[in-house]
PDB file of N, CA and C in Angstrom:
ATOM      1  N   UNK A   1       0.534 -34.806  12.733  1.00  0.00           N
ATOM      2  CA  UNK A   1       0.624 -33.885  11.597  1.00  0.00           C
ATOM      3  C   UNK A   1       2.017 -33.948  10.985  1.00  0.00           C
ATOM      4  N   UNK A   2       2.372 -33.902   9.566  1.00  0.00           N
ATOM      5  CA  UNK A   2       3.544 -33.674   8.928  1.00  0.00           C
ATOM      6  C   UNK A   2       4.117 -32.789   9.077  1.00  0.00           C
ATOM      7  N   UNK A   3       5.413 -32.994   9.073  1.00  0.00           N
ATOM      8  CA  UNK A   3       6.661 -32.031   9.456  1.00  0.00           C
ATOM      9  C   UNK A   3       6.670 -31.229   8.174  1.00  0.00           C
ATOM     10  N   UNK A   4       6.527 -30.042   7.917  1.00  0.00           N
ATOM     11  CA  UNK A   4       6.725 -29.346   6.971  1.00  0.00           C
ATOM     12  C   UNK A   4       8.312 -28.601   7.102  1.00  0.00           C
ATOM     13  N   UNK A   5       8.709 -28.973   5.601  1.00  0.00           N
ATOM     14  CA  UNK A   5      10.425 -28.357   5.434  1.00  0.00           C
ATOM     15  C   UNK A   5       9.946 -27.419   4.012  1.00  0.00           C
ATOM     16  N   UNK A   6      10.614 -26.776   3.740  1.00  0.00           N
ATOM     17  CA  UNK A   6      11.244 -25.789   2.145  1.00  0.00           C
ATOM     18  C   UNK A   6      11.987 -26.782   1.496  1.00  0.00           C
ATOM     19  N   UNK A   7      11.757 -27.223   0.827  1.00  0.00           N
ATOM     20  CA  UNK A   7      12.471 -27.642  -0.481  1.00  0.00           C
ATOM     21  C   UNK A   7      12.420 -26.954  -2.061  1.00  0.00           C
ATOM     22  N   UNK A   8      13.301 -26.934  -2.724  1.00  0.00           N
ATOM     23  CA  UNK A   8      13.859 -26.263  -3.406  1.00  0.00           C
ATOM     24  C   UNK A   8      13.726 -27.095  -4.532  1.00  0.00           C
ATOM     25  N   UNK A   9      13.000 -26.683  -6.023  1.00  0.00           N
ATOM     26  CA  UNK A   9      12.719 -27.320  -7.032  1.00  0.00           C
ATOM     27  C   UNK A   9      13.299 -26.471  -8.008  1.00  0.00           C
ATOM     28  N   UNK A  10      14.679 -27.126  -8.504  1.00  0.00           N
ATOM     29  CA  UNK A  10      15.008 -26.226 -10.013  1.00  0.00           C
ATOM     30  C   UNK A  10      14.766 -26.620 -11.312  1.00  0.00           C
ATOM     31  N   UNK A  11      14.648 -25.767 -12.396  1.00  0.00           N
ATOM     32  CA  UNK A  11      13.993 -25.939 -13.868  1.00  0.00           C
ATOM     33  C   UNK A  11      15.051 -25.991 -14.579  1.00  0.00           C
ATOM     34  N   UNK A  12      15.096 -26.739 -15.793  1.00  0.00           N
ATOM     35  CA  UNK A  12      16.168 -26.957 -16.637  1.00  0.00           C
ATOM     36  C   UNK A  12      16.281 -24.903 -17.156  1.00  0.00           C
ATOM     37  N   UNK A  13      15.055 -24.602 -17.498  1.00  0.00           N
ATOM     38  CA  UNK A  13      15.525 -22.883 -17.915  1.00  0.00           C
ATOM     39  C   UNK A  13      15.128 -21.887 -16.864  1.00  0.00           C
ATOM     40  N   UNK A  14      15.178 -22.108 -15.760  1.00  0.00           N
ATOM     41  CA  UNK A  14      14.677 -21.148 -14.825  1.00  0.00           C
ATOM     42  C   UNK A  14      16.236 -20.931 -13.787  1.00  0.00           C
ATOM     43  N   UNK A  15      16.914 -19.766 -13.582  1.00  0.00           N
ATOM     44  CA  UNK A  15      17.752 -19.574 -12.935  1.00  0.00           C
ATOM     45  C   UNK A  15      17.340 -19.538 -11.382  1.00  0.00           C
ATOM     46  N   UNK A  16      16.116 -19.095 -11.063  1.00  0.00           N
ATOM     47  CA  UNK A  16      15.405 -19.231  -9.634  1.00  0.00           C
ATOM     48  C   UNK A  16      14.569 -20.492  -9.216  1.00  0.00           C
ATOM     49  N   UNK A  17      15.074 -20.831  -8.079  1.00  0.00           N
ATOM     50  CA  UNK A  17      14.425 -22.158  -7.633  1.00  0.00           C
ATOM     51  C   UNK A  17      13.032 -22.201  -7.694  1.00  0.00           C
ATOM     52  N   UNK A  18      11.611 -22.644  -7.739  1.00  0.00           N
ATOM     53  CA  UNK A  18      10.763 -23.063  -6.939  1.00  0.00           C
ATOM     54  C   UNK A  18      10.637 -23.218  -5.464  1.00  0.00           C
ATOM     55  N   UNK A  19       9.939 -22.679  -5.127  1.00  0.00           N
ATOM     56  CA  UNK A  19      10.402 -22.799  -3.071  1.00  0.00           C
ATOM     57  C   UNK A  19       8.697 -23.527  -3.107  1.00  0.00           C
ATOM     58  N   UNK A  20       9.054 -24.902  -2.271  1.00  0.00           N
ATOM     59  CA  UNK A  20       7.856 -25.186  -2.138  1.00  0.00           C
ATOM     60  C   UNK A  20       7.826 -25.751  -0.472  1.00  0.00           C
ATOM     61  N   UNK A  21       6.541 -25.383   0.323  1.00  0.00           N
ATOM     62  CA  UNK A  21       6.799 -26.246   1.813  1.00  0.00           C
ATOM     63  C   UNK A  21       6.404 -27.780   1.502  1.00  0.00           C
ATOM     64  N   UNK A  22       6.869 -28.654   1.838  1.00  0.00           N
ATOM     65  CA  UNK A  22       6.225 -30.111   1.893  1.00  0.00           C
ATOM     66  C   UNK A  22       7.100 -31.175   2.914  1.00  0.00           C
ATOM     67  N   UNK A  23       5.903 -32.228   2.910  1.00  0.00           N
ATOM     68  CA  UNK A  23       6.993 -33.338   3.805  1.00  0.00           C
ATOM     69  C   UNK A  23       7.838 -34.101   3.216  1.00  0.00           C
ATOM     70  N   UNK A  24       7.801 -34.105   2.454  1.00  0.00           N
ATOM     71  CA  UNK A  24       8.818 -35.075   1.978  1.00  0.00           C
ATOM     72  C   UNK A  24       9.502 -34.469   0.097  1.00  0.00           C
ATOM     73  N   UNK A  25      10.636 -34.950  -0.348  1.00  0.00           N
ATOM     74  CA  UNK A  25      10.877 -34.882  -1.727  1.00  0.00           C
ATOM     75  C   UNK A  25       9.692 -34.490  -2.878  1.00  0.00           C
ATOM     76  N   UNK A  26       9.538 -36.054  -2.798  1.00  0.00           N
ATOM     77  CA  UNK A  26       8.250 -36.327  -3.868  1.00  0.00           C
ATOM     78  C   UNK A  26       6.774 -35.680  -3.971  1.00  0.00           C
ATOM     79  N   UNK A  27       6.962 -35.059  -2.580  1.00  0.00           N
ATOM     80  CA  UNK A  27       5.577 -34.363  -2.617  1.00  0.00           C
ATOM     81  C   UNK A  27       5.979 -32.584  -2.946  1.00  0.00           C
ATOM     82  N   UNK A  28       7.008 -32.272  -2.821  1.00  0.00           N
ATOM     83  CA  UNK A  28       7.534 -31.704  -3.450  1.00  0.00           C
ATOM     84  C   UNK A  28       7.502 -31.085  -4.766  1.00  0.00           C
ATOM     85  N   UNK A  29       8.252 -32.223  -5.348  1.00  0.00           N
ATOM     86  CA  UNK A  29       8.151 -32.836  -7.110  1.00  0.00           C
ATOM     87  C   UNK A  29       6.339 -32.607  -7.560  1.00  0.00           C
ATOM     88  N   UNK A  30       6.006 -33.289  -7.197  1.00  0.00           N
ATOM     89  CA  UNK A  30       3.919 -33.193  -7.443  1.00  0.00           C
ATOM     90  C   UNK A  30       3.820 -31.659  -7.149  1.00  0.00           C
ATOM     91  N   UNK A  31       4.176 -31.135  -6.330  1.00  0.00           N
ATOM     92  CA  UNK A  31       3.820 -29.618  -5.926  1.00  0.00           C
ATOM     93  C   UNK A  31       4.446 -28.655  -6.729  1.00  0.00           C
ATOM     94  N   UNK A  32       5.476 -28.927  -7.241  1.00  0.00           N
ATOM     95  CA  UNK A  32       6.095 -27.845  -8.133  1.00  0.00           C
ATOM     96  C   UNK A  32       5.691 -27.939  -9.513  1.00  0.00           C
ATOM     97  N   UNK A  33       5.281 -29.098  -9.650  1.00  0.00           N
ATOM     98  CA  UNK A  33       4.874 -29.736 -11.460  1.00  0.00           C
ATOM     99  C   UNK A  33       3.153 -28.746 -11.484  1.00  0.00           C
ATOM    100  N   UNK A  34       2.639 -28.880 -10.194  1.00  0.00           N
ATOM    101  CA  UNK A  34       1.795 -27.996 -10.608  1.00  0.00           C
ATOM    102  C   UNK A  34       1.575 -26.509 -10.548  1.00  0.00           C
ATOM    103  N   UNK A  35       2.524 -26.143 -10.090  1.00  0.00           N
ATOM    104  CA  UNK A  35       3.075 -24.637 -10.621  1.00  0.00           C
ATOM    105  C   UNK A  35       3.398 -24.154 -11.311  1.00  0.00           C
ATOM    106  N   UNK A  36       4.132 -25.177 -12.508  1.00  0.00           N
ATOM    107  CA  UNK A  36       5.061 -25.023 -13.408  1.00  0.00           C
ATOM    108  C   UNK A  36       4.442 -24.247 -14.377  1.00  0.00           C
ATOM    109  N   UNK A  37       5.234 -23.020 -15.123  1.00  0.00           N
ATOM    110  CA  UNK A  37       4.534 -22.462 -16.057  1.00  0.00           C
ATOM    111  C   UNK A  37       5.535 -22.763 -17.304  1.00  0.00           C
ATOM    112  N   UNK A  38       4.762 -21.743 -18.668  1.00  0.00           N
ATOM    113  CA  UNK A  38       5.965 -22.527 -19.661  1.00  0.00           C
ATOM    114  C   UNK A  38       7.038 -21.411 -19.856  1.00  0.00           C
ATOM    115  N   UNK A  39       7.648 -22.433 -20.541  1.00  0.00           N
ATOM    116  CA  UNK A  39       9.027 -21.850 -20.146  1.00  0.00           C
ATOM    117  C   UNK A  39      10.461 -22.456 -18.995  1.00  0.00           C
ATOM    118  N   UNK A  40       9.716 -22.593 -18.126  1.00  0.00           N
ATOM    119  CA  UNK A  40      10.573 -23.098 -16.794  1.00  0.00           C
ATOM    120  C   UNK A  40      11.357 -24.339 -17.224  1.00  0.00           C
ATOM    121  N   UNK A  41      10.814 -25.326 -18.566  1.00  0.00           N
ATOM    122  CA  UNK A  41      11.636 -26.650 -18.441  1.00  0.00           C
ATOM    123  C   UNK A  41      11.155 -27.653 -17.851  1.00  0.00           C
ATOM    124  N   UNK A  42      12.195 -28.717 -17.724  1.00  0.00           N
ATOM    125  CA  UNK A  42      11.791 -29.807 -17.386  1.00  0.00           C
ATOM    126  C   UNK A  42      12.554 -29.823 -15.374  1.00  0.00           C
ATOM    127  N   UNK A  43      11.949 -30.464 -14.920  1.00  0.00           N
ATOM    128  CA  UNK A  43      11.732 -30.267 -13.484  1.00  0.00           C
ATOM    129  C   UNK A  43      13.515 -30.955 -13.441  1.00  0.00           C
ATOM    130  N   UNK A  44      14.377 -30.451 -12.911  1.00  0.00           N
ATOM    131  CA  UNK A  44      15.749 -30.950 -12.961  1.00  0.00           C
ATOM    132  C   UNK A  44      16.227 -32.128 -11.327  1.00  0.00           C
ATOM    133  N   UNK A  45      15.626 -31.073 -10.116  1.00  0.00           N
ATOM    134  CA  UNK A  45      15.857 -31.430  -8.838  1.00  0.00           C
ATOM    135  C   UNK A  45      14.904 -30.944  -7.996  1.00  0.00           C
ATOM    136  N   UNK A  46      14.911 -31.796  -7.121  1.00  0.00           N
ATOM    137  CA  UNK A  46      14.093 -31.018  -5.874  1.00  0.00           C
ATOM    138  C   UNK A  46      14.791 -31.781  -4.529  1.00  0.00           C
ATOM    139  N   UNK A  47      15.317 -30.706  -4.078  1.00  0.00           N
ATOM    140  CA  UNK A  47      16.214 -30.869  -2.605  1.00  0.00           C
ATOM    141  C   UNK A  47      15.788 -29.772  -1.355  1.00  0.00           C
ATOM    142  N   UNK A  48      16.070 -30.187  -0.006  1.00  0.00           N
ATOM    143  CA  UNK A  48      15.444 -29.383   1.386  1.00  0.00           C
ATOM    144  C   UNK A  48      16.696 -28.605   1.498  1.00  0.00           C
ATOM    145  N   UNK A  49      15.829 -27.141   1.371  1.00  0.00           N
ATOM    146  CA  UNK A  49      16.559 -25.962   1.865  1.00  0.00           C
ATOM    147  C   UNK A  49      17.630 -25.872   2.718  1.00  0.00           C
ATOM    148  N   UNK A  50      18.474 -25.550   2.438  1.00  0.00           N
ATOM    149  CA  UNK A  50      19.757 -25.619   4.073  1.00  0.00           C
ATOM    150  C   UNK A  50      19.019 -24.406   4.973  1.00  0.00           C
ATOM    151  N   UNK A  51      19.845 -24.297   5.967  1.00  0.00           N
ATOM    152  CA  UNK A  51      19.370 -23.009   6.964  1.00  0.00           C
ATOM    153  C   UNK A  51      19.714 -21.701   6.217  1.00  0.00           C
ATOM    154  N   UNK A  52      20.600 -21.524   5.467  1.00  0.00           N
ATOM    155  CA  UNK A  52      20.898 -19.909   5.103  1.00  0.00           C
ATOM    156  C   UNK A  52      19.857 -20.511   4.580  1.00  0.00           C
ATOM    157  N   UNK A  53      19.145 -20.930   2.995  1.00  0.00           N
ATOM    158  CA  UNK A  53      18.411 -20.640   1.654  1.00  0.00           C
ATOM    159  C   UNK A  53      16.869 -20.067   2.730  1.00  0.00           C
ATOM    160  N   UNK A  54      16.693 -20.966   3.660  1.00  0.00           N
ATOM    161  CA  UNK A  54      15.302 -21.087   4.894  1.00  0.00           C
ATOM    162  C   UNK A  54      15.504 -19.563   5.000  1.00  0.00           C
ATOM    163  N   UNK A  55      16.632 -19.397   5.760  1.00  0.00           N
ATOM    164  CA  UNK A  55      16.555 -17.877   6.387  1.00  0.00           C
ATOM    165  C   UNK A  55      15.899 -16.828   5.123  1.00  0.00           C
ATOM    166  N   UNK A  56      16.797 -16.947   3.902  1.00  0.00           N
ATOM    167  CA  UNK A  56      16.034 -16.705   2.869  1.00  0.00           C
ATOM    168  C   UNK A  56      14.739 -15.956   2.181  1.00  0.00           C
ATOM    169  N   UNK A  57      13.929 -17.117   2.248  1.00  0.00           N
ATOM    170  CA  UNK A  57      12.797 -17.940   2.017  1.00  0.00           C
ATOM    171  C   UNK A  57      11.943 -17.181   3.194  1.00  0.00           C
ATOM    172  N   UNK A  58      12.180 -17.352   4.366  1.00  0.00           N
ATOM    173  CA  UNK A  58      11.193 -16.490   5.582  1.00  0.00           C
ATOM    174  C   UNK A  58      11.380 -15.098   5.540  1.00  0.00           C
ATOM    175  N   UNK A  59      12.634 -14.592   4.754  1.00  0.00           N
ATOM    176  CA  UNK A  59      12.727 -13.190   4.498  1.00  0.00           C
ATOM    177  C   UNK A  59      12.077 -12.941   3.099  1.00  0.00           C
ATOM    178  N   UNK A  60      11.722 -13.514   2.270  1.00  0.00           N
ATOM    179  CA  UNK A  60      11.029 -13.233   1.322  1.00  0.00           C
ATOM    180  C   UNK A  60      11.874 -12.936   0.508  1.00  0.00           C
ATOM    181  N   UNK A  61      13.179 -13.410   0.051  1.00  0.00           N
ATOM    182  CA  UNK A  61      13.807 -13.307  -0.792  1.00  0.00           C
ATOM    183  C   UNK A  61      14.331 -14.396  -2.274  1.00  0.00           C
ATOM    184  N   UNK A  62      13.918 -14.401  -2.916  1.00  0.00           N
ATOM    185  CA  UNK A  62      14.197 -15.380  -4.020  1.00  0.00           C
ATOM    186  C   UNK A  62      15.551 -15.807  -3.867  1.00  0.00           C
ATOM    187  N   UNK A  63      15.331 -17.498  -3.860  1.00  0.00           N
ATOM    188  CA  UNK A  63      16.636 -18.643  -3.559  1.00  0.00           C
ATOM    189  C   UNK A  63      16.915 -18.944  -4.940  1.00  0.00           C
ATOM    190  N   UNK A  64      18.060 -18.259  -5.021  1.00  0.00           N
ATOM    191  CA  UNK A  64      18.677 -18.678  -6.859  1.00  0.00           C
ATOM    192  C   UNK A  64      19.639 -20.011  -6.563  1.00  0.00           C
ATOM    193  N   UNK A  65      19.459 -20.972  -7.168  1.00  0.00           N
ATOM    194  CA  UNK A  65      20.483 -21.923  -7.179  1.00  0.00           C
ATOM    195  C   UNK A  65      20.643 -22.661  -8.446  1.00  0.00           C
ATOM    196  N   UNK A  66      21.895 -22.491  -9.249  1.00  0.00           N
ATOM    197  CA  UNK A  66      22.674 -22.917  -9.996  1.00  0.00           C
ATOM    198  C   UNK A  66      22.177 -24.781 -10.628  1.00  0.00           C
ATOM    199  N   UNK A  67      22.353 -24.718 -11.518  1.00  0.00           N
ATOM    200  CA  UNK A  67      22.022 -26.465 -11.612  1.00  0.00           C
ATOM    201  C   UNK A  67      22.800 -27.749 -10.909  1.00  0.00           C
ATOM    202  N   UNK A  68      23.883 -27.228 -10.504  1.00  0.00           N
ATOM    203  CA  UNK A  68      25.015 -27.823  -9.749  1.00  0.00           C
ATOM    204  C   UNK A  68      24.259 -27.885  -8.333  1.00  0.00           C
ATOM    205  N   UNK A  69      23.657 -26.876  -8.152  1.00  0.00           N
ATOM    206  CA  UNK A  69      23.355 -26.867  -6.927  1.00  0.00           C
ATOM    207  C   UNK A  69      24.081 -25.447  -5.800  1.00  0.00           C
ATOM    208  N   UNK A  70      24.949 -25.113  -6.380  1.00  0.00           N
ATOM    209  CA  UNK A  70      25.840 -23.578  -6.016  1.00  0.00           C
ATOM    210  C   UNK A  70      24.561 -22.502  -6.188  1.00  0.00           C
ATOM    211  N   UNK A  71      24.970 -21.470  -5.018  1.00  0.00           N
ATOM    212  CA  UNK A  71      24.287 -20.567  -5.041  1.00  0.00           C
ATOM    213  C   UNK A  71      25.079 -19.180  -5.216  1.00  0.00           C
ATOM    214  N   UNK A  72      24.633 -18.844  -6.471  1.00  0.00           N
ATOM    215  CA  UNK A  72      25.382 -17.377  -6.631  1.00  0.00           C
ATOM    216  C   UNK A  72      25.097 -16.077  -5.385  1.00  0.00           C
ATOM    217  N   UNK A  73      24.088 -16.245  -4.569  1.00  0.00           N
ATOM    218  CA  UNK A  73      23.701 -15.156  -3.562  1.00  0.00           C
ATOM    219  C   UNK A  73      24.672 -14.790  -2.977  1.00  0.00           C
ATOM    220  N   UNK A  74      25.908 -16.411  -2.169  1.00  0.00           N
ATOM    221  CA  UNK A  74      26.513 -16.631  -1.150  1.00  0.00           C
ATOM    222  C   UNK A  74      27.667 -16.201  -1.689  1.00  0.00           C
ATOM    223  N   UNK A  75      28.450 -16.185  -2.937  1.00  0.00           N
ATOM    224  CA  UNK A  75      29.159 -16.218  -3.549  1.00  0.00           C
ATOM    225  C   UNK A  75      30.259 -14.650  -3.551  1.00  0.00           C
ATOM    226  N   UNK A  76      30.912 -14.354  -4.737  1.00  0.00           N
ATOM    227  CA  UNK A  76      31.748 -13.149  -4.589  1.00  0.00           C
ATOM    228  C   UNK A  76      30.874 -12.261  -5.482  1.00  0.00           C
ATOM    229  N   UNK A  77      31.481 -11.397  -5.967  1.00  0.00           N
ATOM    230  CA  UNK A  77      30.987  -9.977  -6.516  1.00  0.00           C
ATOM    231  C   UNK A  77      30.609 -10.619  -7.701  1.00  0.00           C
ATOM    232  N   UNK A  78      31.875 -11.020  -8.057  1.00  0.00           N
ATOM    233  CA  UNK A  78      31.819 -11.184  -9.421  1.00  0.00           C
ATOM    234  C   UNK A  78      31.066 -12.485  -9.960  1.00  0.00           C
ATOM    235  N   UNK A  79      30.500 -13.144  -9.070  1.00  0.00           N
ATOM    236  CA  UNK A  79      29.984 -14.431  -9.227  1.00  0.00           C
ATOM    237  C   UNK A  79      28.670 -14.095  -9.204  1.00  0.00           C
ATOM    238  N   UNK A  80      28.295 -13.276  -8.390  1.00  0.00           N
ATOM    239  CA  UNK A  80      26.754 -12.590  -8.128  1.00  0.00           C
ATOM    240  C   UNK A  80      26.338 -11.741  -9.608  1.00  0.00           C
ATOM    241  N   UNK A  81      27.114 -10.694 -10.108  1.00  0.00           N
ATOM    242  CA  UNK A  81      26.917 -10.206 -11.209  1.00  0.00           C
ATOM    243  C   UNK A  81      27.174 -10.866 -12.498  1.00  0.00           C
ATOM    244  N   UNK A  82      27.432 -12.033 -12.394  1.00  0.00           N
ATOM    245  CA  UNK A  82      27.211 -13.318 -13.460  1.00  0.00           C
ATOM    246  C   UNK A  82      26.170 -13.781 -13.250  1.00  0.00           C
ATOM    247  N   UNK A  83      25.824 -13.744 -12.558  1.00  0.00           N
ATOM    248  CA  UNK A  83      24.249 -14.575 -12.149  1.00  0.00           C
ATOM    249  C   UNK A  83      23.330 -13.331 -12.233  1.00  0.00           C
ATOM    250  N   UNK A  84      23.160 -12.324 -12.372  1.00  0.00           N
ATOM    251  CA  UNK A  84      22.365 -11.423 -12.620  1.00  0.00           C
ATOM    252  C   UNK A  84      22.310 -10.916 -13.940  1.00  0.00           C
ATOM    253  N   UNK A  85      22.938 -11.620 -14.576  1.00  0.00           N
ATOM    254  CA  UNK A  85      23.603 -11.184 -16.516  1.00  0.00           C
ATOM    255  C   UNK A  85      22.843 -12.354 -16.824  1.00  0.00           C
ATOM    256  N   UNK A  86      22.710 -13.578 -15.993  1.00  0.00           N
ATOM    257  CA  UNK A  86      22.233 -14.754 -16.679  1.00  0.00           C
ATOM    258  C   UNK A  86      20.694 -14.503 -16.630  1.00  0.00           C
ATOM    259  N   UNK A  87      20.306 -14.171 -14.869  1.00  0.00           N
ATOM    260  CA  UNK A  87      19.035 -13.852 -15.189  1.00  0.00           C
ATOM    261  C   UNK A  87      18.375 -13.273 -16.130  1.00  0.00           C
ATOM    262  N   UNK A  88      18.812 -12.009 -16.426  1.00  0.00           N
ATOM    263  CA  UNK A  88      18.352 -11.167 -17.532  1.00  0.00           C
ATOM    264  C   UNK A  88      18.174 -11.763 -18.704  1.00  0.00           C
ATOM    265  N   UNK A  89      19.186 -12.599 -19.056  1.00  0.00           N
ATOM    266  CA  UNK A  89      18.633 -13.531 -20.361  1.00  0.00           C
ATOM    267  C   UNK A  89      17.353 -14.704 -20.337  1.00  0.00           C
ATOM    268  N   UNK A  90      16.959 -14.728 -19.172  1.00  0.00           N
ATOM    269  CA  UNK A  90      16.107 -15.504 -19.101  1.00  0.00           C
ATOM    270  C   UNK A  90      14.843 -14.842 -18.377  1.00  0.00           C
ATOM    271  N   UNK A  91      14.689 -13.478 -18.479  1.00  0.00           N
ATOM    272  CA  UNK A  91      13.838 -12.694 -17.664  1.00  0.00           C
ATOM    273  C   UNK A  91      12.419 -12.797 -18.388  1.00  0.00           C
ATOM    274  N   UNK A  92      12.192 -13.107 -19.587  1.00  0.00           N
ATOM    275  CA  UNK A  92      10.440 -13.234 -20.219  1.00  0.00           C
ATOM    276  C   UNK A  92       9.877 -14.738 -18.997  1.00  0.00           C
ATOM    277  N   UNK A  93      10.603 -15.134 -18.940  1.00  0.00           N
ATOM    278  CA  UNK A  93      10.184 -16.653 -18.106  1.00  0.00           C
ATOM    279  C   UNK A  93      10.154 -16.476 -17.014  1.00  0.00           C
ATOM    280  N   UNK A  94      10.648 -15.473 -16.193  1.00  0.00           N
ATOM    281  CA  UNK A  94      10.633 -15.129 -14.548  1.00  0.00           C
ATOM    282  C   UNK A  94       8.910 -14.999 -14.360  1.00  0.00           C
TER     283      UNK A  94
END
């Protein structure tokens, strides 16, 4: 049986990742394209969860990550409430 990991699919306009389980990248990529609603963009990345985003993810908490790949969660005050100013501009698409 396949090893199932979290990987993490971000949208050119979506500030929140895609959390998808799969074995590999690419199956990934196929798995998030069919989730995709409009709005979200064009599919940017899809990379495997580190252990904090996992811990996350099993807590049921939405994994925000940056297009860089930075996560405002982990970040300072003031980095977190930039990322919650951004969301809001993009909140019809959440």
């Amino acid at each position: 049986m396949a090893s199932w990991r979290y990987y993490l699919v971000c949208w050119s306009r979506r500030s929140t990742a895609t959390v998808v389980p799969a074995a590999t990248a690419s199956q990934a990529r196929s798995k998030a394209r069919a989730r995709r609603k409009a709005g979200y963009g064009d599919l940017i990345s899809a990379h495997q969860a580190n252990a904090a985003d996992s811990r996350l993810i099993r807590q049921g908490v939405w994994v925000r990550r940056r297009k860089n790949g930075s996560s405002p969660q982990f970040g300072t005050a003031a980095a977190r409430t930039a990322a919650r100013r951004q969301r809001s501009r993009y909140r019809r698409w959440l």
